[in-house]
Each structure stands twice: as C-alpha cells, then as structure tokens.
C-alpha atoms as a PDB file:
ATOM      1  CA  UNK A   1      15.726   2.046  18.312  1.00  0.00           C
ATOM      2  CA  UNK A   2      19.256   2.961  18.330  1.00  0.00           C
ATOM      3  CA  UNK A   3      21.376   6.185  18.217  1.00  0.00           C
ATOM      4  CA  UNK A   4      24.719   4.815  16.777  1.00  0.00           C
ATOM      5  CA  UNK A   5      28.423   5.721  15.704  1.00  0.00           C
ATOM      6  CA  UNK A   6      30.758   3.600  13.499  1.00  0.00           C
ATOM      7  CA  UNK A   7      34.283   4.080  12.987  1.00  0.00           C
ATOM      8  CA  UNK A   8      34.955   5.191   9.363  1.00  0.00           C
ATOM      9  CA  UNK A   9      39.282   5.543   8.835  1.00  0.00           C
ATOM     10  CA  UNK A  10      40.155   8.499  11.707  1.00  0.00           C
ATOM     11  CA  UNK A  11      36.612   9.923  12.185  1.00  0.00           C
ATOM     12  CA  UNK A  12      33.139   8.407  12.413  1.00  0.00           C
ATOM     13  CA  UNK A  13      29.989   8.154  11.195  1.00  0.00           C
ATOM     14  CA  UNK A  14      26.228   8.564  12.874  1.00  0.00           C
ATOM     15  CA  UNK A  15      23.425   6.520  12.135  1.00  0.00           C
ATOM     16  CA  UNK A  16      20.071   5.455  13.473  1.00  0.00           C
ATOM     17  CA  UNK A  17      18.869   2.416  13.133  1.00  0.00           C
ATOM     18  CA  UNK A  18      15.404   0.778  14.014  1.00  0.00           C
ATOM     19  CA  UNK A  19      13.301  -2.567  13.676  1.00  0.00           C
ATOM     20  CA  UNK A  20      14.187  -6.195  14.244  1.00  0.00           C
ATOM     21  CA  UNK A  21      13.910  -8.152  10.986  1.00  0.00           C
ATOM     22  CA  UNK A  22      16.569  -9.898   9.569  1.00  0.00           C
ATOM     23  CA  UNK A  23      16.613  -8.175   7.044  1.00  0.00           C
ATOM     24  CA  UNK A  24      18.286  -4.861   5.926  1.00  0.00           C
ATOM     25  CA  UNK A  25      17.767  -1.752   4.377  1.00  0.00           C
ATOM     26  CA  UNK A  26      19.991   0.900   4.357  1.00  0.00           C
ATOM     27  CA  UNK A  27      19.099   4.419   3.521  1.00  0.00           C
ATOM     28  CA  UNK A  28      21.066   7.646   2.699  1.00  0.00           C
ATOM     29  CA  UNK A  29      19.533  11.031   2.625  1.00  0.00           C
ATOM     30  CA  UNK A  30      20.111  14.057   0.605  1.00  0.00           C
ATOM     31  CA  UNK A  31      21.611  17.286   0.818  1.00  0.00           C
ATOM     32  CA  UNK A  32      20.023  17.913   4.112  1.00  0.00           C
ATOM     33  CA  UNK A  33      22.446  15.893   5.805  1.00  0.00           C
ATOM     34  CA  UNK A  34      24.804  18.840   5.392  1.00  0.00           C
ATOM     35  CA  UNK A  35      23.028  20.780   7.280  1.00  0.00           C
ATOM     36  CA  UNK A  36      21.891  18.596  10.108  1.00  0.00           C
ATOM     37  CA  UNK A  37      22.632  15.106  10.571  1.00  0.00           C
ATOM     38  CA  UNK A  38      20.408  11.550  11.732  1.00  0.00           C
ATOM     39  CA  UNK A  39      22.438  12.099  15.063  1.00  0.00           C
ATOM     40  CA  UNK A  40      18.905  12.291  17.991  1.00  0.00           C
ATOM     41  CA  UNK A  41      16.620  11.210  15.413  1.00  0.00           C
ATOM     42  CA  UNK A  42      15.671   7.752  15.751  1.00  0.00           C
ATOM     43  CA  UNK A  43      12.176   8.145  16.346  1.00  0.00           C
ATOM     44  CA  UNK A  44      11.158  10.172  13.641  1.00  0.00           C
ATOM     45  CA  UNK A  45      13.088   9.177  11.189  1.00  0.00           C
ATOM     46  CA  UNK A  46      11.482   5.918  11.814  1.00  0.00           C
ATOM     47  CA  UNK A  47       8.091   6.956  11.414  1.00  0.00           C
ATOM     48  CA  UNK A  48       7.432   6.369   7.228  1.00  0.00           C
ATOM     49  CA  UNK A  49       9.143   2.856   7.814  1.00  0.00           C
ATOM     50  CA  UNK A  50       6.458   1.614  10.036  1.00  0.00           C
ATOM     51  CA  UNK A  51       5.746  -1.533   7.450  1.00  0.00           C
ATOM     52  CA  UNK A  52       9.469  -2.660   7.608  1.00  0.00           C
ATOM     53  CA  UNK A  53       9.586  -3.093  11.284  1.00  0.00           C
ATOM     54  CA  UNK A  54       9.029  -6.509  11.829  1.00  0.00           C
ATOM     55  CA  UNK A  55      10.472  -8.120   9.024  1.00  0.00           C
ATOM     56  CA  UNK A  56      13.720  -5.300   8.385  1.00  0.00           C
ATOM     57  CA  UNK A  57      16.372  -3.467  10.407  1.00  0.00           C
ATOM     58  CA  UNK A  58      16.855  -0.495   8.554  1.00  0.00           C
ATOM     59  CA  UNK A  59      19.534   1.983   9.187  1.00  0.00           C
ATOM     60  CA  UNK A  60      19.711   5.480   8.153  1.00  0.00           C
ATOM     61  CA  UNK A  61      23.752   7.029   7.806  1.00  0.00           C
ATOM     62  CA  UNK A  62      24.806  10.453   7.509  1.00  0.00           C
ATOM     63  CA  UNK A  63      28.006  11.149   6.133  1.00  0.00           C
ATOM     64  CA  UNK A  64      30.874  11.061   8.256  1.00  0.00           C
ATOM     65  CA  UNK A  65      31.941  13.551  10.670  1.00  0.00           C
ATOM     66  CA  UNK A  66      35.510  14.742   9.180  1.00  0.00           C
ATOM     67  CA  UNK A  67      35.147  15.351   5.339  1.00  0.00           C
ATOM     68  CA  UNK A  68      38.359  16.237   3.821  1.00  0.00           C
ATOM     69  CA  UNK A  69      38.590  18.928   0.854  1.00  0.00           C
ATOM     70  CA  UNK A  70      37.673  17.347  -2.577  1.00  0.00           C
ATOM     71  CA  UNK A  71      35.875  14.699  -0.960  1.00  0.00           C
ATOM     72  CA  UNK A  72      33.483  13.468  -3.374  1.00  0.00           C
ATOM     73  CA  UNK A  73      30.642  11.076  -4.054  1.00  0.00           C
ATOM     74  CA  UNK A  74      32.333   7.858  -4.902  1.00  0.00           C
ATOM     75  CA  UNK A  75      34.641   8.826  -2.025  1.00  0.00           C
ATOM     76  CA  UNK A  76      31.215   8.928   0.208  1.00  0.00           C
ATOM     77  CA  UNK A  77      30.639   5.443  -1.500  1.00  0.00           C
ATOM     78  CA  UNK A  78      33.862   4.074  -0.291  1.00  0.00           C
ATOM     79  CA  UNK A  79      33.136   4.890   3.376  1.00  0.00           C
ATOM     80  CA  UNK A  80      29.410   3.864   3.370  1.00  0.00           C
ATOM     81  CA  UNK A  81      31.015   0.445   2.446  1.00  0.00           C
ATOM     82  CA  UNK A  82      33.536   0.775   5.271  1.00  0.00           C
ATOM     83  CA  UNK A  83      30.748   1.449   7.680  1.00  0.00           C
ATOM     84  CA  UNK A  84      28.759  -1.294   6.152  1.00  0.00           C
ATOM     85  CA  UNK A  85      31.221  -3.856   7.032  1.00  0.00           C
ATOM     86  CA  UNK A  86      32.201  -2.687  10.245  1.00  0.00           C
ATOM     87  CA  UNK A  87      28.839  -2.782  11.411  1.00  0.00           C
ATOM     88  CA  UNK A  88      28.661  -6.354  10.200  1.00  0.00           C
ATOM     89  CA  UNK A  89      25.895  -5.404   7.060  1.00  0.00           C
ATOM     90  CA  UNK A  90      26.986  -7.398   3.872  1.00  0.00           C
ATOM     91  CA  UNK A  91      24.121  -7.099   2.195  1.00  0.00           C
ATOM     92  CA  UNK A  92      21.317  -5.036   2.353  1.00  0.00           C
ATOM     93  CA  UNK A  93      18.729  -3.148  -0.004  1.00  0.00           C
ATOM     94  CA  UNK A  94      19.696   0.476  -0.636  1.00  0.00           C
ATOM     95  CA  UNK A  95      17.167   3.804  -0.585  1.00  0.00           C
ATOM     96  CA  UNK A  96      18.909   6.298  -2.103  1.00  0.00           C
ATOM     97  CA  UNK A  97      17.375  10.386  -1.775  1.00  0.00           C
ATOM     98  CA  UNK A  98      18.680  12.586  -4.079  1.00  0.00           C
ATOM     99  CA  UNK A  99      22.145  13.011  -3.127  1.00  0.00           C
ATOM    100  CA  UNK A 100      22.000   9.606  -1.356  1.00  0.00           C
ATOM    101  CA  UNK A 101      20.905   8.099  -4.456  1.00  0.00           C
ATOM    102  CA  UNK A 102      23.683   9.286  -6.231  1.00  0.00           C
ATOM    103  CA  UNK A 103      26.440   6.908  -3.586  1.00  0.00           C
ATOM    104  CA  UNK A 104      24.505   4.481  -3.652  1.00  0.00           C
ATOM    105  CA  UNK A 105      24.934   4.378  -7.473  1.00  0.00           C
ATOM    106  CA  UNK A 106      28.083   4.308  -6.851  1.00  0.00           C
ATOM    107  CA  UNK A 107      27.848   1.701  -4.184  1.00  0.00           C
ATOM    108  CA  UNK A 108      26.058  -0.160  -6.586  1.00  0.00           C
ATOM    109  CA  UNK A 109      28.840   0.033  -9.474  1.00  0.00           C
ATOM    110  CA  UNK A 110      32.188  -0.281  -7.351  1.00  0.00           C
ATOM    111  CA  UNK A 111      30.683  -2.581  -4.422  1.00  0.00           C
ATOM    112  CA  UNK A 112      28.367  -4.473  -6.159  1.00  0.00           C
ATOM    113  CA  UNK A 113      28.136  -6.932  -3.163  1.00  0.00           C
ATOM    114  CA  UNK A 114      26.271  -4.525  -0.902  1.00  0.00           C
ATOM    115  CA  UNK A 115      23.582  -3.884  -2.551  1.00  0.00           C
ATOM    116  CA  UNK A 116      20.966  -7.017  -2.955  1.00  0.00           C
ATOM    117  CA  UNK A 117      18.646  -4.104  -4.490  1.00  0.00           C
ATOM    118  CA  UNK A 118      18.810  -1.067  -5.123  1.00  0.00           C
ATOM    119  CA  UNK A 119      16.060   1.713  -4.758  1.00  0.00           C
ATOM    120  CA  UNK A 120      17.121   5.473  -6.106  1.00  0.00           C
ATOM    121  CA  UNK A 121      14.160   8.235  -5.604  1.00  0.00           C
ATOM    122  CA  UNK A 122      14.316  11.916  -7.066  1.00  0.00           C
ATOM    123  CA  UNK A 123      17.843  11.659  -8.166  1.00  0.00           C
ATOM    124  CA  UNK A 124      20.156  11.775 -11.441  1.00  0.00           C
ATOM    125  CA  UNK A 125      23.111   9.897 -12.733  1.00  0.00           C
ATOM    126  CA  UNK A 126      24.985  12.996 -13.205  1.00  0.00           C
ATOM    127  CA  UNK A 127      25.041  16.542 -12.476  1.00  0.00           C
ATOM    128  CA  UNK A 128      23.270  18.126 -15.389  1.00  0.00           C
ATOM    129  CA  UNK A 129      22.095  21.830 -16.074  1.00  0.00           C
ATOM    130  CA  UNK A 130      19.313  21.667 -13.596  1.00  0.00           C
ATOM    131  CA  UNK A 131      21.500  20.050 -10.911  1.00  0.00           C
ATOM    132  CA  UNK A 132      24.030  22.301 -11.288  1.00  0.00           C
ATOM    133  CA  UNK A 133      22.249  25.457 -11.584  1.00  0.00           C
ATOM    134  CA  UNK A 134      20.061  23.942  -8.310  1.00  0.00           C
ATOM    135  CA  UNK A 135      23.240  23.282  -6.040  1.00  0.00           C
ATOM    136  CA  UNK A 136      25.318  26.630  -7.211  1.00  0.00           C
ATOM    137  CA  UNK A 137      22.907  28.890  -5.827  1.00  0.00           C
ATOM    138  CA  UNK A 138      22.613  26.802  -2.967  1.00  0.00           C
ATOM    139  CA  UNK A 139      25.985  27.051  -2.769  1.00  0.00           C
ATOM    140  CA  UNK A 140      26.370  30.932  -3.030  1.00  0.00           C
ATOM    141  CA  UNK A 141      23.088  31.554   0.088  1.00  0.00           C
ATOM    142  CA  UNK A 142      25.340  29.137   2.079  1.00  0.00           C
ATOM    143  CA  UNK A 143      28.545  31.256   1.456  1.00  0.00           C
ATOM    144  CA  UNK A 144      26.724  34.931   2.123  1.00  0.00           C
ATOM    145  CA  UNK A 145      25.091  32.934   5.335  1.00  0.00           C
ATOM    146  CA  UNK A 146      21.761  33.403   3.454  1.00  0.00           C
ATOM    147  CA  UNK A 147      19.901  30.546   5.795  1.00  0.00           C
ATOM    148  CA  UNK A 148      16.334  31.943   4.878  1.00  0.00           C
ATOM    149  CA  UNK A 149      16.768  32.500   1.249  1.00  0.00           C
ATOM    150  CA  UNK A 150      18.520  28.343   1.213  1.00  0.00           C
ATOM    151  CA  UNK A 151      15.278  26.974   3.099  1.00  0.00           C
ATOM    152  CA  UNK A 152      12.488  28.819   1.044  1.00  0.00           C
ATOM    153  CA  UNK A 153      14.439  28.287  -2.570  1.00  0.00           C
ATOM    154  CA  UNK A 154      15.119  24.675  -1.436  1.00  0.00           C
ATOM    155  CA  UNK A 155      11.493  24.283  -0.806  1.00  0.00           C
ATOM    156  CA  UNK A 156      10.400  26.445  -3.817  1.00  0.00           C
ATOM    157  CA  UNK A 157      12.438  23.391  -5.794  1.00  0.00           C
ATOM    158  CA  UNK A 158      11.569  20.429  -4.055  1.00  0.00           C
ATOM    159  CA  UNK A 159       7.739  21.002  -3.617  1.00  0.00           C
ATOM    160  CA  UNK A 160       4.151  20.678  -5.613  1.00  0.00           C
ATOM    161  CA  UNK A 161       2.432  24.402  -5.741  1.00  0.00           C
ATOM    162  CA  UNK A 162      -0.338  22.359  -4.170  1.00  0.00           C
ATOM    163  CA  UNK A 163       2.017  21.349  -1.534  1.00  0.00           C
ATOM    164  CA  UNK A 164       3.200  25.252  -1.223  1.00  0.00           C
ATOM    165  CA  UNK A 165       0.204  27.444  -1.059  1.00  0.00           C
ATOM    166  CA  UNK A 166      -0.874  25.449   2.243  1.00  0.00           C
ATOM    167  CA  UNK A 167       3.407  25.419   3.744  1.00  0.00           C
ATOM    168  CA  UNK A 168       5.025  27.931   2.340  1.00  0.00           C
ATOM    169  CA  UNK A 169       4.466  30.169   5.327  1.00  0.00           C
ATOM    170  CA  UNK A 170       6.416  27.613   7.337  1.00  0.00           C
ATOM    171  CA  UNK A 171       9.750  27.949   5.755  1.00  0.00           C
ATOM    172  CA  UNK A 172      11.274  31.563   6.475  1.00  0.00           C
ATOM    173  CA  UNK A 173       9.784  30.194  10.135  1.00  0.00           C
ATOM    174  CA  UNK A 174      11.912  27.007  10.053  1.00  0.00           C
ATOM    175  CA  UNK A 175      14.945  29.097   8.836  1.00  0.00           C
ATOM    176  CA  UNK A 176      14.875  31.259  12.278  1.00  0.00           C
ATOM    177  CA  UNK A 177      15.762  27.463  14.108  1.00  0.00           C
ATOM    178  CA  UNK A 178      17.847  25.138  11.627  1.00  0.00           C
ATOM    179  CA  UNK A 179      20.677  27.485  11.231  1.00  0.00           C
ATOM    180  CA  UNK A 180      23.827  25.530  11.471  1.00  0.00           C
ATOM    181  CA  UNK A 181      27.132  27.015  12.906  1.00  0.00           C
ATOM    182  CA  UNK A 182      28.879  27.249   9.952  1.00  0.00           C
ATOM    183  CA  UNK A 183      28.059  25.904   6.438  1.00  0.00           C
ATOM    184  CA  UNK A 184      31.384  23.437   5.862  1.00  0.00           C
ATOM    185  CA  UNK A 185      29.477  19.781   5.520  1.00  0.00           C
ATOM    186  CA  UNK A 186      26.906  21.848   3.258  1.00  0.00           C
ATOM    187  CA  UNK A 187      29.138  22.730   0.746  1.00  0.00           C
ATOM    188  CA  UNK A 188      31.544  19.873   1.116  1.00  0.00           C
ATOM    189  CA  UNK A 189      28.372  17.589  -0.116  1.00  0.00           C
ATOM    190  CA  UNK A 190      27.246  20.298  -2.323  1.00  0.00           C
ATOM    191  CA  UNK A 191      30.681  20.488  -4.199  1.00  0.00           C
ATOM    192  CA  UNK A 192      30.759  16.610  -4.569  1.00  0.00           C
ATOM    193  CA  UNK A 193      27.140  16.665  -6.320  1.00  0.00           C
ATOM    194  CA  UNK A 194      28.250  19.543  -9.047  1.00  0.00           C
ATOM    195  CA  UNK A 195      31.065  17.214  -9.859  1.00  0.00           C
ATOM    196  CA  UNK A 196      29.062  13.479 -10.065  1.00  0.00           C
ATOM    197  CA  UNK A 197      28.875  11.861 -13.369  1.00  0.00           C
ATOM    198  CA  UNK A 198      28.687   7.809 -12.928  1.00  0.00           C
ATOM    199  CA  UNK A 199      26.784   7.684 -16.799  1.00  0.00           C
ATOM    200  CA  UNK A 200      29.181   5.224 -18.339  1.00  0.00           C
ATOM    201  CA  UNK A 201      28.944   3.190 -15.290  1.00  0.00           C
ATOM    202  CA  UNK A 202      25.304   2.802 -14.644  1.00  0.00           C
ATOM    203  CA  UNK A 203      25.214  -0.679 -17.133  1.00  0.00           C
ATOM    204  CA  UNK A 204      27.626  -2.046 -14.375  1.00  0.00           C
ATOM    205  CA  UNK A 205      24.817  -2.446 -12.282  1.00  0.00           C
ATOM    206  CA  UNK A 206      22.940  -5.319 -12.066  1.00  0.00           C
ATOM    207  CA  UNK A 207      21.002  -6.123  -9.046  1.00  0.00           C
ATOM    208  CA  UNK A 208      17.403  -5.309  -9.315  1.00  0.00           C
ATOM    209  CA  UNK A 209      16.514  -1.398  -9.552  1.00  0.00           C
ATOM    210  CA  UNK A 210      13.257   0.476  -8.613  1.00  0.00           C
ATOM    211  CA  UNK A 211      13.567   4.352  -9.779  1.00  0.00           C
ATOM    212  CA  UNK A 212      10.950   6.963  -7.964  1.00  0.00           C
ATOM    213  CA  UNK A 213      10.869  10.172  -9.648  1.00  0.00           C
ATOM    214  CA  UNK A 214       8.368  13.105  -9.666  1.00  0.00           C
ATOM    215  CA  UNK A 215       7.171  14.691 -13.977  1.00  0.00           C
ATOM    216  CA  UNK A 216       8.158  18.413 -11.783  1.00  0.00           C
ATOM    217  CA  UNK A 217      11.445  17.702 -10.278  1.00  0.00           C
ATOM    218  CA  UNK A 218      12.776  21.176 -10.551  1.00  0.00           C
ATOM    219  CA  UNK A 219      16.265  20.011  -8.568  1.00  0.00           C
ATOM    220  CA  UNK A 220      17.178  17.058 -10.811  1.00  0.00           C
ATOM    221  CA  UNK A 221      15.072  18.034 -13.769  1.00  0.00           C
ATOM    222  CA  UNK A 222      12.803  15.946 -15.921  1.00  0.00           C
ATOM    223  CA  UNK A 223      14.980  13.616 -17.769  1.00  0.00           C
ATOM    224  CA  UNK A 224      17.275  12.251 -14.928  1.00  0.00           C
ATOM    225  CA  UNK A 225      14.899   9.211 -14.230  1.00  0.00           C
ATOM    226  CA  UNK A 226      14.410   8.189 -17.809  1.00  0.00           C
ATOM    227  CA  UNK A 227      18.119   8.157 -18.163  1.00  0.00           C
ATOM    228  CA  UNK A 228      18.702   6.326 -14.996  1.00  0.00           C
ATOM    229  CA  UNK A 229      16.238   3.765 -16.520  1.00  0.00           C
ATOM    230  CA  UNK A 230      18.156   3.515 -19.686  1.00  0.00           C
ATOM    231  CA  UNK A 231      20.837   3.119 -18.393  1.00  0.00           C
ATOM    232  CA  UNK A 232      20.649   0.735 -16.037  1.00  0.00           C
ATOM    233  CA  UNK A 233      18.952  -2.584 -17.714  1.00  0.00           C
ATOM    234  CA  UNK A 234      16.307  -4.329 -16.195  1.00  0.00           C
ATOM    235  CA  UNK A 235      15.564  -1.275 -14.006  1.00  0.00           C
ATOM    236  CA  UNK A 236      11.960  -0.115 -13.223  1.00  0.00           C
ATOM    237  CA  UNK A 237      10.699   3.257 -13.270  1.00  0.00           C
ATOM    238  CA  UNK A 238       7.703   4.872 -11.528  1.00  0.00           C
ATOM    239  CA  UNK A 239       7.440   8.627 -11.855  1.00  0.00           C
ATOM    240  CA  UNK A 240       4.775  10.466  -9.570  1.00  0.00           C
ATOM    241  CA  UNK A 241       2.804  12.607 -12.030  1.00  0.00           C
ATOM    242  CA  UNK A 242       2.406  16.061 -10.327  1.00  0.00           C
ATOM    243  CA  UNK A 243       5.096  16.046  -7.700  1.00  0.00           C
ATOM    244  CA  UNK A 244       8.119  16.958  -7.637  1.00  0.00           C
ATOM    245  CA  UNK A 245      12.054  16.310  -5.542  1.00  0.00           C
ATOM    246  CA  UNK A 246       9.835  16.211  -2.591  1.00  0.00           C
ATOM    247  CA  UNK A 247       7.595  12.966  -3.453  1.00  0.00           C
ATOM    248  CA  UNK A 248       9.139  11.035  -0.660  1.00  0.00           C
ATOM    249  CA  UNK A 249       7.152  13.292   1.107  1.00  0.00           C
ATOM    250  CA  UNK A 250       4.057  13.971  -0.695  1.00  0.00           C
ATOM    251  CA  UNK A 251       3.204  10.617  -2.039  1.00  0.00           C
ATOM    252  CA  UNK A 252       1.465   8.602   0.302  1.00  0.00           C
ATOM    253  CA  UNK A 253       2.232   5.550  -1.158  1.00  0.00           C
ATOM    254  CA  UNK A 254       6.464   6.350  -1.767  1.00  0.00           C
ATOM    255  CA  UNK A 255       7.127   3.768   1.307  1.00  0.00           C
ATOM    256  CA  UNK A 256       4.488   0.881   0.403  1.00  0.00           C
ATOM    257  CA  UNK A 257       6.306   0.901  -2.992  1.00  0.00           C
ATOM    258  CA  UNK A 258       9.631   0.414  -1.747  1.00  0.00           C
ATOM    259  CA  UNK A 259       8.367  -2.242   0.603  1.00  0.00           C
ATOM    260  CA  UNK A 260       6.605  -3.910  -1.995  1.00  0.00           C
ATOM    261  CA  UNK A 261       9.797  -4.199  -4.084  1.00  0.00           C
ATOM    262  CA  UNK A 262      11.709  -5.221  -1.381  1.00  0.00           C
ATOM    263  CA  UNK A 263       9.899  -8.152  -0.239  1.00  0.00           C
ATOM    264  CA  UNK A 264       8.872  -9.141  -4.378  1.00  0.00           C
END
C-alpha cells in the first residue's frame, strides 16, 4: 500500500494506491474530498476493493492541493490526466462517485485514451434542479461554518431511511471531529459541480460504460442515470431499487459489480 504525491503544474496531488495486478483502476471520489482528502488512508480506503487485489493496482486521487478560483470540472479532468501520465498510467478503468463521476465524464470525452472503461455510480451529466438545490445549501452551511447542519443534511440526502433510523445518531457525533480549518476546497469543488453540464458531449464517449444509480437519489435526483444511459450509447445501467447517493455504501454487491465488468 502506498501513500503517494504527484506533481500536477505548480502544486500536487495525493493519492493512495494499493494491490499488485497489472492492471488499473483509477477512482475519484465525491464531494467529500473537499473536506478531507485520501492523504493517510490507504488502508481503509482499500478495504471494499479486496477482489481487485491480485489482479489490479487501483489508485484513489483527490484533487490537487492548490485550486485556483473558477476552477472547474473539466479543469479537474485536465489534471487527473496530467497525474495519470506522470505516474506512468495510460490506461486504466475509471470509478467515478458522484462528483468524481462527473471528471471522469469528462476524462472520458476530452481524453478518451485514459479510460479503457468507464464506471460512473450515483452521479449526473449535468447539474440539474436537484443538484443544484443539493450543493447550494451545502454551499451556504459551509459559508455560516454550519459543520453539523452539512454532515446530517448530507447524510439526510445520501442515505436509505432504513439506513438512517439505525445511523442517524452518528452524524451530529461525526460533525464534533471532521471539521476542517476552513471550507476553501469545499466550495471550490462545490462551485465547479453547480456549473457542470457535459450533455452534448456524453455521445463522444465510447469505451464501454457501466452506470450504478440508486430509484431515491435525493442529491442527483431520479432521472440523472437514465439520461446518462441515453446518452451515452452502448452504456449499461443498473439502478439499486431502494437506495439512494449512498449505494456505494449500502449495496453489498456495488464492488462485485464493478469487478465483474471490469474483468468481462
């Protein structure tokens, strides 16, 4: 397992990585990332990719350390590339979560020759009502320094009820520890989400696609899978009936999926 940096332009980049299979599979998180980063994480992070082990390295990237004003999601798209090919990946399969699924859209579209497949769970092509309504008031807890209210409306959004009656005790407790410094890398990656819209590129990709969704995705809403899948041909879709934004962490079978399309 490895803790790593990569030089992206004049700042740099953390990622984990883990296994020893030739090979790869890249993933990029969420939101989240803008509030803590992969940086210390290797082990755990590694934990739902026990089945790629052997046969995969996969690395997991947050985005990099200096984000300028305006930066947005193809711009994150751009540098993923640059740390791709500094670190030697040409090629690799892409996970994409939520936010992460949106650059690697873009990956896919602008630098079509990363991406031998392409995986995008509980995200959207664009940033429509629900996103938007989602991320602003994310955006306004992070401005008042609201860290309680962001964790329990983030989980309110992102989980089953199932999933909440037996947690949602938990997150006004996780609040009191995961409050960042300051709030910057949140809203940088929160502004670059309200202004995504890749819709007229999606039939430029063409490497095969697996789409993971959840019927009760309150943070991308309902419909962004099915136009994900119409949009891009050839592309598969599996929606979790009953879950939500957080199926990559309630469906016990998210990861064997992915595997299984990886290795088809």
């Amino acid at each position: 397992m490895k803790d790593g940096r990569v030089a992206v332009g004049n700042t740099e980049m953390d990622y984990v990585s883990f296994g020893r299979g030739k090979k790869k599979l890249v993933v990029l998180p969420g939101l989240s990332d803008g509030l803590a980063t992969v940086k210390g994480k290797a082990r755990i992070l590694s934990l739902p990719y026990r089945k790629f082990l052997q046969d995969y390295t996969v690395y997991l990237f947050s985005r990099k350390k200096e984000m300028p004003g305006g930066y947005t999601i193809e711009d994150m798209a751009e540098d993923q590339a640059r740390a791709m090919r500094n670190l030697g990946i040409d090629q690799a399969c892409l996970l994409g979560v939520s936010e992460g699924g949106m650059i690697c859209q873009a990956l896919a579209v602008y630098h079509p020759e990363t991406a031998e497949k392409l995986i995008l769970a509980v995200t959207a092509p664009n940033a429509n009502s629900v996103v938007k309504e989602a991320v602003s008031g994310w955006i306004d807890m992070a401005k008042r320094g609201d860290h309680t209210a962001l964790m329990v409306d983030t989980a309110e959004k992102m989980y089953s009820e199932r999933y909440l009656q037996r947690n949602r005790w938990f997150f006004p407790l996780l609040a009191r520890f995961t409050k960042p410094s300051d709030y910057d890398r949140f809203l940088k990656n929160a502004y670059a989400i309200l202004d995504f819209d890749l819709r007229d590129e999606l039939n430029k990709i063409s490497c095969p696609t697996l789409i993971l969704a959840g019927s009760d995705d309150q943070t991308v809403g309902t419909g962004a899978a099915s136009e994900l899948n119409e949009g891009i041909t050839g592309s598969e879709l599996f929606v979790y009936e009953g879950l939500g934004h957080g199926a990559f962490e309630e469906a016990k079978d998210f990861y064997d999926r992915i595997f299984a399309f990886c290795n088809r």
